[in-house]
Protein backbone atom coordinates (compact mmCIF):
# COMPACT_ATOMS: atom_id res chain seq x y z
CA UNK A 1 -126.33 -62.58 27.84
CA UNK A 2 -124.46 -65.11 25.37
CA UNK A 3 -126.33 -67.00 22.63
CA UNK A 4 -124.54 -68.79 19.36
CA UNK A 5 -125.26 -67.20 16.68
CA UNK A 6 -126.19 -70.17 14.88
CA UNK A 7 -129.19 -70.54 17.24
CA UNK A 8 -129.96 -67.06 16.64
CA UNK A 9 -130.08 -67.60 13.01
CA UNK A 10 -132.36 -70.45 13.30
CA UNK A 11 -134.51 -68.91 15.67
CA UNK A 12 -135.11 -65.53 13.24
CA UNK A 13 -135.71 -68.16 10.22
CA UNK A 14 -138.75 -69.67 11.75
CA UNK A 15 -139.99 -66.67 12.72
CA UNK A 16 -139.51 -65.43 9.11
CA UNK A 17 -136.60 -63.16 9.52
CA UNK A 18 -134.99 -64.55 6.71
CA UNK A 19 -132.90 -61.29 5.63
CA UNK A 20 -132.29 -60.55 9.44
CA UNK A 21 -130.80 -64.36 10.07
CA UNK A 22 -129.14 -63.70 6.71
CA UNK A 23 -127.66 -60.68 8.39
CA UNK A 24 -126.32 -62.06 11.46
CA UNK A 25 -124.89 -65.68 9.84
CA UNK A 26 -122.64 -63.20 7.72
CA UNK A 27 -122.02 -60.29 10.22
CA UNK A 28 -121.78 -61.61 13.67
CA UNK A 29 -119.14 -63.98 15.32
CA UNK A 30 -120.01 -67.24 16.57
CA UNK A 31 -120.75 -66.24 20.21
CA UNK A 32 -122.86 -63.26 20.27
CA UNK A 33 -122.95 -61.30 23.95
CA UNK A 34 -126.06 -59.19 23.75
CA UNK A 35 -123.96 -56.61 25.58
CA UNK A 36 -121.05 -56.55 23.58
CA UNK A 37 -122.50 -56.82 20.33
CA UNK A 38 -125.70 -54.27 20.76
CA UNK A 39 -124.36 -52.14 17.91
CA UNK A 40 -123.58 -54.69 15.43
CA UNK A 41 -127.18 -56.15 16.20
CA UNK A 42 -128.74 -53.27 15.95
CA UNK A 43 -127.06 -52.54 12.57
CA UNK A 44 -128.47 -55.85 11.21
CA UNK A 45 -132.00 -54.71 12.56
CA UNK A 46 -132.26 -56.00 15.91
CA UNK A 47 -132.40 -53.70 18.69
CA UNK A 48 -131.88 -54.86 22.53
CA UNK A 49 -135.63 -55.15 22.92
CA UNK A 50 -136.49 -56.84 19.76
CA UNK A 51 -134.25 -59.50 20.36
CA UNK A 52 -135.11 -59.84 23.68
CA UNK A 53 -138.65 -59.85 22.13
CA UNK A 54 -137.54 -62.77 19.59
CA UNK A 55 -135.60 -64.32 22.70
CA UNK A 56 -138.67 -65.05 25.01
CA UNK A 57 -140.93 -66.33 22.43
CA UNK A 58 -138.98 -69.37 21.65
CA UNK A 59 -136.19 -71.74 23.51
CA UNK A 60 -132.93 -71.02 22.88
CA UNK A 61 -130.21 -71.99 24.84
CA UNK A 62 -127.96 -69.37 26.63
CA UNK A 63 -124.74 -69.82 26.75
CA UNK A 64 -122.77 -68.96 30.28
């Protein structure tokens, strides 16, 4: 799945992440493909299923 990572960072802000959207705003390109990226997500603290977790609790659009 593709997301922007500027949605993803707004999404972990109002859910209080603040160091986690920190994280991602300064680690992670612009498109994020949960595929792709799992390791570099899961070194700023999200794993597959906590961001899937984070994913179905709010709307955010997908990209593709």
């Amino acid at each position: 799945m593709k997301l922007s990572r500027n949605d993803l960072v707004q999404l972990l802000h109002s859910q209080g992440a603040n160091a986690t959207a920190d994280r991602v705003a300064t680690e992670l390109q612009e498109e994020i493909d949960t595929d792709r990226d799992r390791e570099l997500l899961a070194k700023v603290g999200l794993t597959h299923d906590q961001l899937m977790g984070r994913l179905a609790s709010a709307s955010i659009r997908i990209i593709g």
